[in-house]
Protein backbone atom coordinates (compact mmCIF):
# COMPACT_ATOMS: atom_id res chain seq x y z
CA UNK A 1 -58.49 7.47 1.94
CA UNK A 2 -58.98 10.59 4.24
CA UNK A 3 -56.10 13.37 3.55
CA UNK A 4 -53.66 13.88 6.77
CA UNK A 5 -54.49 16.86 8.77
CA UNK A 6 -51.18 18.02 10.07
CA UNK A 7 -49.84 19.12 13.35
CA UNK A 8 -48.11 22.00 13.88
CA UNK A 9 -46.87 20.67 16.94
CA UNK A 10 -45.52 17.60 15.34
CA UNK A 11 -43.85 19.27 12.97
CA UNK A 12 -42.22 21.64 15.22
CA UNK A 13 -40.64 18.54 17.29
CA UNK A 14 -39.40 17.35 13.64
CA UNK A 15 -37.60 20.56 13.13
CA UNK A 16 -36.00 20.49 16.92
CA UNK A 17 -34.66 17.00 16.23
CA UNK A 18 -33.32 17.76 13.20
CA UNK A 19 -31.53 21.13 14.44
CA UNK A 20 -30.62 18.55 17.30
CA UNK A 21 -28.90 15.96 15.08
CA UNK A 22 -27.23 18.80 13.00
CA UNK A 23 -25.70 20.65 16.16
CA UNK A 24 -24.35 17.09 17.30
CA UNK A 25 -22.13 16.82 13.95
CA UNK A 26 -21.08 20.06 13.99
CA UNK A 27 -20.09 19.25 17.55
CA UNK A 28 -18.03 16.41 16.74
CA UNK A 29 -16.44 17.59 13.63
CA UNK A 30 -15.27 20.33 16.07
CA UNK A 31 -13.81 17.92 18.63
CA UNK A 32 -12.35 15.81 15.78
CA UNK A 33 -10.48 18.91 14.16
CA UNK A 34 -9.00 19.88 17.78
CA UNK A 35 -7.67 16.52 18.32
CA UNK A 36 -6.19 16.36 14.83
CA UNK A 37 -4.73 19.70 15.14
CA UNK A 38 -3.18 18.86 18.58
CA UNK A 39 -1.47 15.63 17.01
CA UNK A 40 0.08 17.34 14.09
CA UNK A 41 2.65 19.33 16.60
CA UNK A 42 5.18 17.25 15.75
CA UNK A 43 8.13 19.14 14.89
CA UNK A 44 8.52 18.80 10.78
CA UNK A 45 12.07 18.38 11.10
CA UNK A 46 11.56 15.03 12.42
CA UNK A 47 8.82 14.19 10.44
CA UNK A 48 11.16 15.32 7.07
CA UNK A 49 14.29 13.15 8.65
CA UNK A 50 11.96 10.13 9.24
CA UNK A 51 10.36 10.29 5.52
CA UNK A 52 13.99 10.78 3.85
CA UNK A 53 15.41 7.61 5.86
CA UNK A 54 12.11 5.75 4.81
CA UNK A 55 12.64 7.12 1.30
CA UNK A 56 16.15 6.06 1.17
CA UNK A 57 15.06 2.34 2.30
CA UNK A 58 12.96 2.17 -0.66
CA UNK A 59 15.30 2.92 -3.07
CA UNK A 60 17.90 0.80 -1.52
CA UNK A 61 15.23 -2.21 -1.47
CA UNK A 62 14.03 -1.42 -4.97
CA UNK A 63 13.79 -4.65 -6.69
CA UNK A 64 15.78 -4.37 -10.08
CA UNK A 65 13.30 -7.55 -11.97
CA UNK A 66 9.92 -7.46 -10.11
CA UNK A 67 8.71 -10.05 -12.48
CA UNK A 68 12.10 -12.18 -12.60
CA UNK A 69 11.53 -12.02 -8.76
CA UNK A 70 8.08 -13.46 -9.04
CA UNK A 71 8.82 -16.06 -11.15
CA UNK A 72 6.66 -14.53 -14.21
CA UNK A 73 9.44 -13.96 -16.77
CA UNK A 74 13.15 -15.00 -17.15
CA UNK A 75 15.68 -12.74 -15.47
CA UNK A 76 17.44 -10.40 -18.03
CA UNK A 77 20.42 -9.68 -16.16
CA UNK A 78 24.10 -11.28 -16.91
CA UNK A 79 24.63 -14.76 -15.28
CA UNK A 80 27.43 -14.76 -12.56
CA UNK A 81 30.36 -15.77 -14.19
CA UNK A 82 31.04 -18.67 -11.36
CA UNK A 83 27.24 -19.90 -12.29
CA UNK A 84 28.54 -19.43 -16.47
CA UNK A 85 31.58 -21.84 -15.86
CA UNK A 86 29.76 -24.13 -13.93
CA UNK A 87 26.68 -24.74 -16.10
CA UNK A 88 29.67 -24.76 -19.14
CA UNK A 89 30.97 -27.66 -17.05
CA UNK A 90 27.37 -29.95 -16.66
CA UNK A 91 26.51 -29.39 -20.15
CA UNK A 92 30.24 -30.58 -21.18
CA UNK A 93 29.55 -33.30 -19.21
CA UNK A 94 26.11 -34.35 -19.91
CA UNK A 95 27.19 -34.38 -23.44
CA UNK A 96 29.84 -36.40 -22.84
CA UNK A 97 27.79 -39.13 -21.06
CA UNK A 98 25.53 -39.40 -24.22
CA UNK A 99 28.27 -39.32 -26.54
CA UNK A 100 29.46 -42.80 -24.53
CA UNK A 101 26.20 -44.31 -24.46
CA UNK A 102 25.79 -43.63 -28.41
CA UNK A 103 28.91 -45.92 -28.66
């Protein structure tokens, strides 16, 4: 294996595209830091009205059983007392049924 013998010249064209590739992203970080500073003149007291009617949706929508809702664990909260009479009533008579079939 011979050893390289190296060109200055090639070398310098190295360094010129790197410089070149380096001044191209500082160029577009540039341009991408004006644009995003030219959409953020919004007026903030819009943008804090928007987030505290957003906010306010959230809590309103705030599931109280996540998991009940999913189907994952039994609901903990009270039955409806309509739903309490009525189940009352079908066990009543379901136990009645197999009372008269025991006869």
């Amino acid at each position: 294996m011979e050893p390289e013998t190296r060109d200055p010249g090639q070398a310098m064209q190295r360094v010129r595209v790197g410089m070149t590739g380096l001044a191209v992203v500082l160029v577009l970080i540039a341009l991408a830091s004006a644009i995003h500073s030219v959409d953020q003149s919004e007026p903030e007291t819009n943008l804090i009205a928007a987030n505290e009617v957003a906010v306010n949706e959230v809590v309103e929508k705030a599931p109280e059983e996540p998991l009940a809702e999913l189907g994952v664990t039994p609901s903990t909260l009270p039955a409806e007392p309509g739903n309490a009479a009525t189940i009352t009533k079908q066990i009543e008579a379901e136990q009645q049924k197999d009372s008269a079939k025991s006869r």
